[in-house]
C-alpha atoms as a PDB file:
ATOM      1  CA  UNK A   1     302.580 166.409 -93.454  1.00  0.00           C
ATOM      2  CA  UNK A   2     301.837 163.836 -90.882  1.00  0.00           C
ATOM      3  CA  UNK A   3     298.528 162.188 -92.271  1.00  0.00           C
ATOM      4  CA  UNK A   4     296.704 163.143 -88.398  1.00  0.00           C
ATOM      5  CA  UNK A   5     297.304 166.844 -89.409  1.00  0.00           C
ATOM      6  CA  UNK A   6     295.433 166.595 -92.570  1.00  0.00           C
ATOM      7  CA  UNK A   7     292.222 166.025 -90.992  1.00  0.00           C
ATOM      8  CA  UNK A   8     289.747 165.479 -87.979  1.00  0.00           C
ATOM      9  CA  UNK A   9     289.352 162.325 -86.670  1.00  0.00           C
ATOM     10  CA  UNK A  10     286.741 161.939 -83.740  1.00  0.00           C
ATOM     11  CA  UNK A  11     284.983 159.548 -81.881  1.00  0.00           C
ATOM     12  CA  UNK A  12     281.248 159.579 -82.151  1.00  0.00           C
ATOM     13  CA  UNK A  13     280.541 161.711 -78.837  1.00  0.00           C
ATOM     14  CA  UNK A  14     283.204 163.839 -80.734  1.00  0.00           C
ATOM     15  CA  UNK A  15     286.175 163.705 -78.660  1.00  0.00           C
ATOM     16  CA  UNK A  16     289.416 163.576 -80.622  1.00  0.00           C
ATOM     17  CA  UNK A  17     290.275 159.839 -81.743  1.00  0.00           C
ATOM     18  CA  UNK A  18     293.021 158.457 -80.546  1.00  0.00           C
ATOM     19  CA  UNK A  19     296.147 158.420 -82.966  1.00  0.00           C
ATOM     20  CA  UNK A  20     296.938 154.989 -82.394  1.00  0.00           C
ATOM     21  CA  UNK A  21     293.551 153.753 -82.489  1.00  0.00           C
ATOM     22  CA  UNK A  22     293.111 155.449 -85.991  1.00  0.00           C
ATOM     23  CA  UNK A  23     292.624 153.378 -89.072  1.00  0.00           C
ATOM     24  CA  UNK A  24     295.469 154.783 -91.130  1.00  0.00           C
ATOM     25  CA  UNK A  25     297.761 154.779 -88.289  1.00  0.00           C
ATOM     26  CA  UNK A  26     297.036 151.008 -87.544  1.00  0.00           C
ATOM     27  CA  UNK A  27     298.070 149.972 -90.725  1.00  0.00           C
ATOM     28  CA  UNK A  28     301.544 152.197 -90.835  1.00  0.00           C
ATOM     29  CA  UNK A  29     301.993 150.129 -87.499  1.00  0.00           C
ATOM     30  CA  UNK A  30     300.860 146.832 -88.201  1.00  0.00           C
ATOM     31  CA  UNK A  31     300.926 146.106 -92.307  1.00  0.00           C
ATOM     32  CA  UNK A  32     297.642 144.615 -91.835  1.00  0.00           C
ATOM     33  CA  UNK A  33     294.934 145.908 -93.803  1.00  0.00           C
ATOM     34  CA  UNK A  34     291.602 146.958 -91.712  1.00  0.00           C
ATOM     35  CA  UNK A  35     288.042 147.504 -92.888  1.00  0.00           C
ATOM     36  CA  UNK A  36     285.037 147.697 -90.936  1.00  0.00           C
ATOM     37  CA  UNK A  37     281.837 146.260 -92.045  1.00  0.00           C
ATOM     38  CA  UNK A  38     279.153 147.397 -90.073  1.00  0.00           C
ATOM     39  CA  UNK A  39     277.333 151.368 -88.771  1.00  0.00           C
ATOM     40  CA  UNK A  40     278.362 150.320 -85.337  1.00  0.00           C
ATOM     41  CA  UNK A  41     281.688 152.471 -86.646  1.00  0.00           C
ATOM     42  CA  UNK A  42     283.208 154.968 -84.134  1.00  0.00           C
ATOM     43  CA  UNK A  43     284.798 156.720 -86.427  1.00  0.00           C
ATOM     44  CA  UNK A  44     284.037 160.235 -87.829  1.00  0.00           C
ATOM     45  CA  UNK A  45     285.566 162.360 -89.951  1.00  0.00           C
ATOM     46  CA  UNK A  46     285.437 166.348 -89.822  1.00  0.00           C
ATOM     47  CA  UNK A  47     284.281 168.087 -92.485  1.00  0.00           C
ATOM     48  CA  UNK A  48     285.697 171.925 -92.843  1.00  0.00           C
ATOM     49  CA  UNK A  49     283.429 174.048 -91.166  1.00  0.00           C
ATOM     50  CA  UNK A  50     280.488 171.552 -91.454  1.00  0.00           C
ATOM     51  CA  UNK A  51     281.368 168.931 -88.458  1.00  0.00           C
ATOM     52  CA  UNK A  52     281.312 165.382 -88.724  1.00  0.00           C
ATOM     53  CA  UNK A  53     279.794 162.139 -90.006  1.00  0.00           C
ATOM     54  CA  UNK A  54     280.821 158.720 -89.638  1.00  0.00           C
ATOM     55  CA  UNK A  55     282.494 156.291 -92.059  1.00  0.00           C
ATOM     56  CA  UNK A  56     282.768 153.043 -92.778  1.00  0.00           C
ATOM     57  CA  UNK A  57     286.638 153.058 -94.153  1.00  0.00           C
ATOM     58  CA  UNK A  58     289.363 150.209 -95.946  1.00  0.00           C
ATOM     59  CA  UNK A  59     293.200 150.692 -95.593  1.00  0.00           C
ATOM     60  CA  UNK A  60     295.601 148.871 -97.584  1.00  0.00           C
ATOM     61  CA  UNK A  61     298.707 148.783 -96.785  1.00  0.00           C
ATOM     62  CA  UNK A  62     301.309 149.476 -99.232  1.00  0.00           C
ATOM     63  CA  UNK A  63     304.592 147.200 -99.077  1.00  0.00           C
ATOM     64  CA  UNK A  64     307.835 147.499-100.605  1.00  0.00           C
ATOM     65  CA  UNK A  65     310.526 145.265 -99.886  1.00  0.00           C
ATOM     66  CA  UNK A  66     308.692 143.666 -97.195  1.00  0.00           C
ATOM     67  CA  UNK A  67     308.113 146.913 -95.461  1.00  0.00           C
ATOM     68  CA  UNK A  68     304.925 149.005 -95.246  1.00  0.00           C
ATOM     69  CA  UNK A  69     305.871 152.171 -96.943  1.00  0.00           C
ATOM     70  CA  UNK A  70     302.215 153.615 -97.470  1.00  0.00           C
ATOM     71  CA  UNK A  71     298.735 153.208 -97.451  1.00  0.00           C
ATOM     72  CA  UNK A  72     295.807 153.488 -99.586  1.00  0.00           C
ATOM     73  CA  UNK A  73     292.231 154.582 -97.920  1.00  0.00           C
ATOM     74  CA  UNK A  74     288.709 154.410 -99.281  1.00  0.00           C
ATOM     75  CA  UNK A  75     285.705 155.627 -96.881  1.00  0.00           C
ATOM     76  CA  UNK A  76     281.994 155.930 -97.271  1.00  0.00           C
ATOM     77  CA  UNK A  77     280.132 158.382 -95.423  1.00  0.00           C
ATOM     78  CA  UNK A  78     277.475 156.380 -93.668  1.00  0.00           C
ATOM     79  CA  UNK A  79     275.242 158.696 -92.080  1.00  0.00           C
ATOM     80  CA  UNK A  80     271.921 157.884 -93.252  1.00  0.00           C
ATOM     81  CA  UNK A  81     272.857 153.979 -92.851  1.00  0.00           C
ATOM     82  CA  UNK A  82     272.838 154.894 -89.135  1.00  0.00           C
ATOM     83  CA  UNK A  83     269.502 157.010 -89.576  1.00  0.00           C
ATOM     84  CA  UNK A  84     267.636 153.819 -91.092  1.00  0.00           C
ATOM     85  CA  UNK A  85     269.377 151.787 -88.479  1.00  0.00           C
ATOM     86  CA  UNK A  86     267.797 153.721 -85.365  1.00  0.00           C
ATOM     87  CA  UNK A  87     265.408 153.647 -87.100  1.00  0.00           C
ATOM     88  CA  UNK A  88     265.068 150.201 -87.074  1.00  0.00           C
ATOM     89  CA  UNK A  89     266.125 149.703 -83.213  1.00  0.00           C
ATOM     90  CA  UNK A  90     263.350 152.295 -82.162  1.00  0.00           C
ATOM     91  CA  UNK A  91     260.568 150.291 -83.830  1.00  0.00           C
ATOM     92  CA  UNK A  92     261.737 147.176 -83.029  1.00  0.00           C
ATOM     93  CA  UNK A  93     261.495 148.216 -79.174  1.00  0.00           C
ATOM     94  CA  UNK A  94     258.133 149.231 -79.388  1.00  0.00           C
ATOM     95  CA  UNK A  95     257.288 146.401 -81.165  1.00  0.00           C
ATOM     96  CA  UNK A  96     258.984 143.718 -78.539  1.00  0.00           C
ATOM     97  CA  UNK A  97     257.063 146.101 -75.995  1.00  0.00           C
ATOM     98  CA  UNK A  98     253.987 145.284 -77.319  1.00  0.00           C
ATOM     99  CA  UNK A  99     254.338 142.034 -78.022  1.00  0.00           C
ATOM    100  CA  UNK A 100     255.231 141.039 -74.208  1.00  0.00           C
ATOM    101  CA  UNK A 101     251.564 141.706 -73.382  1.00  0.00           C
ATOM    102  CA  UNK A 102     249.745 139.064 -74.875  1.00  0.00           C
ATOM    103  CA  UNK A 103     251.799 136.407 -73.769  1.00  0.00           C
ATOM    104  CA  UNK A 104     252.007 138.081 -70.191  1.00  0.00           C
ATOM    105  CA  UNK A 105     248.378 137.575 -69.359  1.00  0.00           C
ATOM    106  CA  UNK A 106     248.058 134.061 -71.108  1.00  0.00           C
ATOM    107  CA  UNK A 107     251.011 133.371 -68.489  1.00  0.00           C
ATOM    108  CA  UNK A 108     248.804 134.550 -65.102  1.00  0.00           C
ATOM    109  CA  UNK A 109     245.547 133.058 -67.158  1.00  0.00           C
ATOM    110  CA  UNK A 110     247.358 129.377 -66.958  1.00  0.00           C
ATOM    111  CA  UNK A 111     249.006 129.826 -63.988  1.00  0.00           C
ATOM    112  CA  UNK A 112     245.539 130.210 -62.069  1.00  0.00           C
ATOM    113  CA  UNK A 113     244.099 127.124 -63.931  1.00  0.00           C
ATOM    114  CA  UNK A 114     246.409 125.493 -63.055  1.00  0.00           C
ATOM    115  CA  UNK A 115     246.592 126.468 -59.668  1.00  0.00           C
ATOM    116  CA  UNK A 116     242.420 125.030 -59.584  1.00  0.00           C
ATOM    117  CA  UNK A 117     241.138 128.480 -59.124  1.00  0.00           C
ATOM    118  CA  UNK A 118     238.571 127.679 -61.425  1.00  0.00           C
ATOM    119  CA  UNK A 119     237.886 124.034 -59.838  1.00  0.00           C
ATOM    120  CA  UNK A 120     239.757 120.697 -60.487  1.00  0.00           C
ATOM    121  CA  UNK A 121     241.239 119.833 -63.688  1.00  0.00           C
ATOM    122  CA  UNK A 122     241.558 116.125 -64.479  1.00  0.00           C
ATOM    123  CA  UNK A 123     245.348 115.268 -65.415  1.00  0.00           C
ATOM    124  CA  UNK A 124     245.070 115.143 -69.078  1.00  0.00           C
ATOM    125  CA  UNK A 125     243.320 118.795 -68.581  1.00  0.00           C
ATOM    126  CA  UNK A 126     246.472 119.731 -66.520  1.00  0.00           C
ATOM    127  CA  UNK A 127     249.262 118.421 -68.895  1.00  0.00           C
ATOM    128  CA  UNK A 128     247.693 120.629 -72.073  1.00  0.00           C
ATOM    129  CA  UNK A 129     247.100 123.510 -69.776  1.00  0.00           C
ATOM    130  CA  UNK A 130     251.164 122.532 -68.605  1.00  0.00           C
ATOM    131  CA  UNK A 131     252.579 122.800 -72.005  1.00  0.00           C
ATOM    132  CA  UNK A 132     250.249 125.418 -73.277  1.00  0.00           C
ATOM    133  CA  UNK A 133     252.561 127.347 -69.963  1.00  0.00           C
ATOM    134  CA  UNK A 134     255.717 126.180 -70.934  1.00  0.00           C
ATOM    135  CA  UNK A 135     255.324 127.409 -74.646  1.00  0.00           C
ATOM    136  CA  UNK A 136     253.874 130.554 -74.063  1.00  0.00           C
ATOM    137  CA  UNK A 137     256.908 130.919 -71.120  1.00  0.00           C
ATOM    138  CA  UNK A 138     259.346 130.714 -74.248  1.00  0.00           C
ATOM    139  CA  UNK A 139     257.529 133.148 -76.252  1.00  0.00           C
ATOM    140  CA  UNK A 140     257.879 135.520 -73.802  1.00  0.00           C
ATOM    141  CA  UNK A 141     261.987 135.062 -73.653  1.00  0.00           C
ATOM    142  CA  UNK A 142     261.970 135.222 -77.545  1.00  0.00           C
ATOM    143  CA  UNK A 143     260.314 138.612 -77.193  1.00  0.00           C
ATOM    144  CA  UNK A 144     262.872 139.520 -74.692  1.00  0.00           C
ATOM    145  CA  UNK A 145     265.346 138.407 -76.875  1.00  0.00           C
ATOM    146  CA  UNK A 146     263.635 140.463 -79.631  1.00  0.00           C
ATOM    147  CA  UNK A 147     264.377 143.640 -77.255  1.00  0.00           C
ATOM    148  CA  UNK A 148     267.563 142.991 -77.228  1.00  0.00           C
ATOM    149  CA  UNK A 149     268.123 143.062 -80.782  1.00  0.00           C
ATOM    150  CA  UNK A 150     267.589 147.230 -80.867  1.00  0.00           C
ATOM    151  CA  UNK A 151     270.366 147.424 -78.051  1.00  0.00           C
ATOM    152  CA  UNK A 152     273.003 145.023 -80.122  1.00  0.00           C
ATOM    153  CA  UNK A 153     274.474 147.587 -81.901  1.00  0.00           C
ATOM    154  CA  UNK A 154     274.198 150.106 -78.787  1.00  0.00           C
ATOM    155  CA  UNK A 155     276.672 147.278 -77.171  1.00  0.00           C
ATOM    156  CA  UNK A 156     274.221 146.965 -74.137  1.00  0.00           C
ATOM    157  CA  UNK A 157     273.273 143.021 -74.655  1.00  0.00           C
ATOM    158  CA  UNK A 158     274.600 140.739 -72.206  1.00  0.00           C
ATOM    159  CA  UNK A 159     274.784 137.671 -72.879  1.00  0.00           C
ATOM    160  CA  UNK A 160     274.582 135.676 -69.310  1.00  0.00           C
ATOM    161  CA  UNK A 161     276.420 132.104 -69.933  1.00  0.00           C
ATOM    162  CA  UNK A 162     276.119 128.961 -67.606  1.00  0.00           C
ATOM    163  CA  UNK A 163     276.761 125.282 -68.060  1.00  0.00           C
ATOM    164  CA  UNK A 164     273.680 124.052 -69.733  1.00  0.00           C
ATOM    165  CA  UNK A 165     272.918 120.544 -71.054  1.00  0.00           C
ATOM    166  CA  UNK A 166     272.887 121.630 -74.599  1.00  0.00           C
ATOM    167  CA  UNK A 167     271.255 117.956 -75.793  1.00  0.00           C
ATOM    168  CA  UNK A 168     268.057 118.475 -73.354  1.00  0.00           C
ATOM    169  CA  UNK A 169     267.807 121.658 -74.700  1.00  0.00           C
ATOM    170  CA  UNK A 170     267.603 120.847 -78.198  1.00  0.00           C
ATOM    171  CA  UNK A 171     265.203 117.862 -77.345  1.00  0.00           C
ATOM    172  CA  UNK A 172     262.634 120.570 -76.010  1.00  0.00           C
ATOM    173  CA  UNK A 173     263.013 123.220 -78.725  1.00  0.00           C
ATOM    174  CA  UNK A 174     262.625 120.329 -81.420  1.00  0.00           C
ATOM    175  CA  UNK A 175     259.638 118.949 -78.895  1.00  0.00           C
ATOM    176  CA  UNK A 176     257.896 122.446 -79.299  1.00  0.00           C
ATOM    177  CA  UNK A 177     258.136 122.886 -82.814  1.00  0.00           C
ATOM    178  CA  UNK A 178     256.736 119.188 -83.881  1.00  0.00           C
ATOM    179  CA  UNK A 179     253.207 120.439 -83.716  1.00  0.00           C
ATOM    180  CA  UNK A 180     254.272 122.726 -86.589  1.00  0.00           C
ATOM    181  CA  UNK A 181     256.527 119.905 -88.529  1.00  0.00           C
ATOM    182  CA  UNK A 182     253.380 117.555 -88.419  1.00  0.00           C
ATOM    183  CA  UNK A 183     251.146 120.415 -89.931  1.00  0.00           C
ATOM    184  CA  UNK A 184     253.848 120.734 -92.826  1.00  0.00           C
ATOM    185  CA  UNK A 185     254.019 116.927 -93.312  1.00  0.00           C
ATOM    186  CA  UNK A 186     257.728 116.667 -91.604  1.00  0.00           C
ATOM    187  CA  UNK A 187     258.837 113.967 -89.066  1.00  0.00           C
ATOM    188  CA  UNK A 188     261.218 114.774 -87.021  1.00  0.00           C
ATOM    189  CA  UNK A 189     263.981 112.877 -85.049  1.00  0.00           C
ATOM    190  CA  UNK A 190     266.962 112.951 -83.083  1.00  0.00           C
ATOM    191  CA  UNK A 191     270.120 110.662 -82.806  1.00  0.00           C
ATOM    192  CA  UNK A 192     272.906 112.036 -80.547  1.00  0.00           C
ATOM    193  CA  UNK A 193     276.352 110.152 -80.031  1.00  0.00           C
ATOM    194  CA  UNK A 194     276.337 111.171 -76.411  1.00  0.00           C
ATOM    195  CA  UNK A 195     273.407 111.257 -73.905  1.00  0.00           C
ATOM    196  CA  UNK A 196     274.864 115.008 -72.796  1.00  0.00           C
ATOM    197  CA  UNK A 197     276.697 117.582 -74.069  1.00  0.00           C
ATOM    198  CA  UNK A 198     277.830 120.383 -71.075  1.00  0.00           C
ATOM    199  CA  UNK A 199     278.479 124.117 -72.829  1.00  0.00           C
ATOM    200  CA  UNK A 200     278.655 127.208 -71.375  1.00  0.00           C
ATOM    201  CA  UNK A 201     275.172 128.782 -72.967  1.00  0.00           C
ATOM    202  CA  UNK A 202     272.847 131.543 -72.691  1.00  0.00           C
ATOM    203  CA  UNK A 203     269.616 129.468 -72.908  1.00  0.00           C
ATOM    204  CA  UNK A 204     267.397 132.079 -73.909  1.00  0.00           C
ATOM    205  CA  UNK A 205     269.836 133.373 -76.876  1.00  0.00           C
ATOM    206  CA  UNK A 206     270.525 129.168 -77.709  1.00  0.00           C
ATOM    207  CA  UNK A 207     266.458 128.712 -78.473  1.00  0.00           C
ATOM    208  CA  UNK A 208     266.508 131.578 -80.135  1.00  0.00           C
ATOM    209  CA  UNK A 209     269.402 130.461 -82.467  1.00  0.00           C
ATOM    210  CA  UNK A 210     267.883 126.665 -82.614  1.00  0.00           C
ATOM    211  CA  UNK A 211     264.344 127.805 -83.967  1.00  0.00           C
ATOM    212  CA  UNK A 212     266.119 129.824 -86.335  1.00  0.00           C
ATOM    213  CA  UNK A 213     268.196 126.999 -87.742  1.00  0.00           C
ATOM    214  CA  UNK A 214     264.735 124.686 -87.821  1.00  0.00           C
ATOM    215  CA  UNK A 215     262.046 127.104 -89.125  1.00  0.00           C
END
């Protein structure tokens, strides 16, 4: 029997999959093995009288001659790896939610002592009260990066590019972290072969990615 007769293959709203987009039918097609990795999987199998779950699945092909004349398929059902994992998205949206607070009102707190609504500030005052802004600015994009995280595997990031001076930006995220390599007895430095670098970069998703690599 043709292998698409045997059994249900749907989507995850649970339309009908499309034969050609179908693991086993890939393979017959191509000869190239595929395997999927992750519970962002859109593919679900019916079960007889018991609908469906999803499955993460490898297909090997099977050659002979140089020519694919089978395949071999393994499959896990998956579906409480996509329970934990909404699991995990929910909580870490609440959590982001949260955690934007904080930082929002430190952000209007500087911003009017700054702005001398509580009387001059001399300019040491200012620069402290300056970077104290700036920092607290960035912890506010990490936490909107940290959103974004429980809307990855929902495919509803965007990530919003533009030619960025990826040097400079390195220069401040390592500038903002020193306070915290001095406390751990670290010295940091820099030595670039160019003066600039131009990339097309999502700044927010860059720092994000640089503090990782440093921390």
């Amino acid at each position: 029997k043709p292998h698409h007769t045997v059994w249900g293959v749907t989507t995850q709203k649970g339309e009908p999959s499309v034969l050609s987009e179908r693991p086993i039918e890939k393979v017959l097609t191509t000869g190239v093995q595929f395997f999927n990795t992750t519970t962002t999987t859109d593919t679900y199998y019916e079960r007889k009288n018991m609908g469906t779950f999803p499955v993460l699945t490898t297909v090997t092909p099977v050659i002979l001659h140089d020519k694919t004349v089978g395949v071999v398929e393994s499959f896990r059902d998956i579906t409480i790896d996509k329970k934990v994992d909404e699991a995990k998205s929910e909580f870490i949206s609440i959590a982001s939610h949260q955690l934007k607070t904080p930082p929002t009102a430190i952000k209007l707190l500087t911003e009017r002592l700054l702005g001398s609504k509580m009387g001059e500030l001399n300019d040491e005052q200012k620069e402290y009260l300056s970077d104290i802004h700036s920092s607290n600015q960035r912890m506010i994009e990490l936490v909107t990066a940290l959103s974004n995280v429980s809307r990855i595997e929902l495919g509803g990031v965007t990530v919003q590019t533009k030619d960025l001076d990826s040097l400079s930006l390195l220069k401040d995220v390592l500038v903002e972290l020193t306070p915290l390599a001095e406390k751990k007895g670290i010295h940091v430095t820099t030595s670039f072969q160019e003066p600039s670098l131009l990339l097309p970069l999502d700044e927010t998703l860059f720092r994000v990615l640089v503090t990782n690599l440093t921390t």
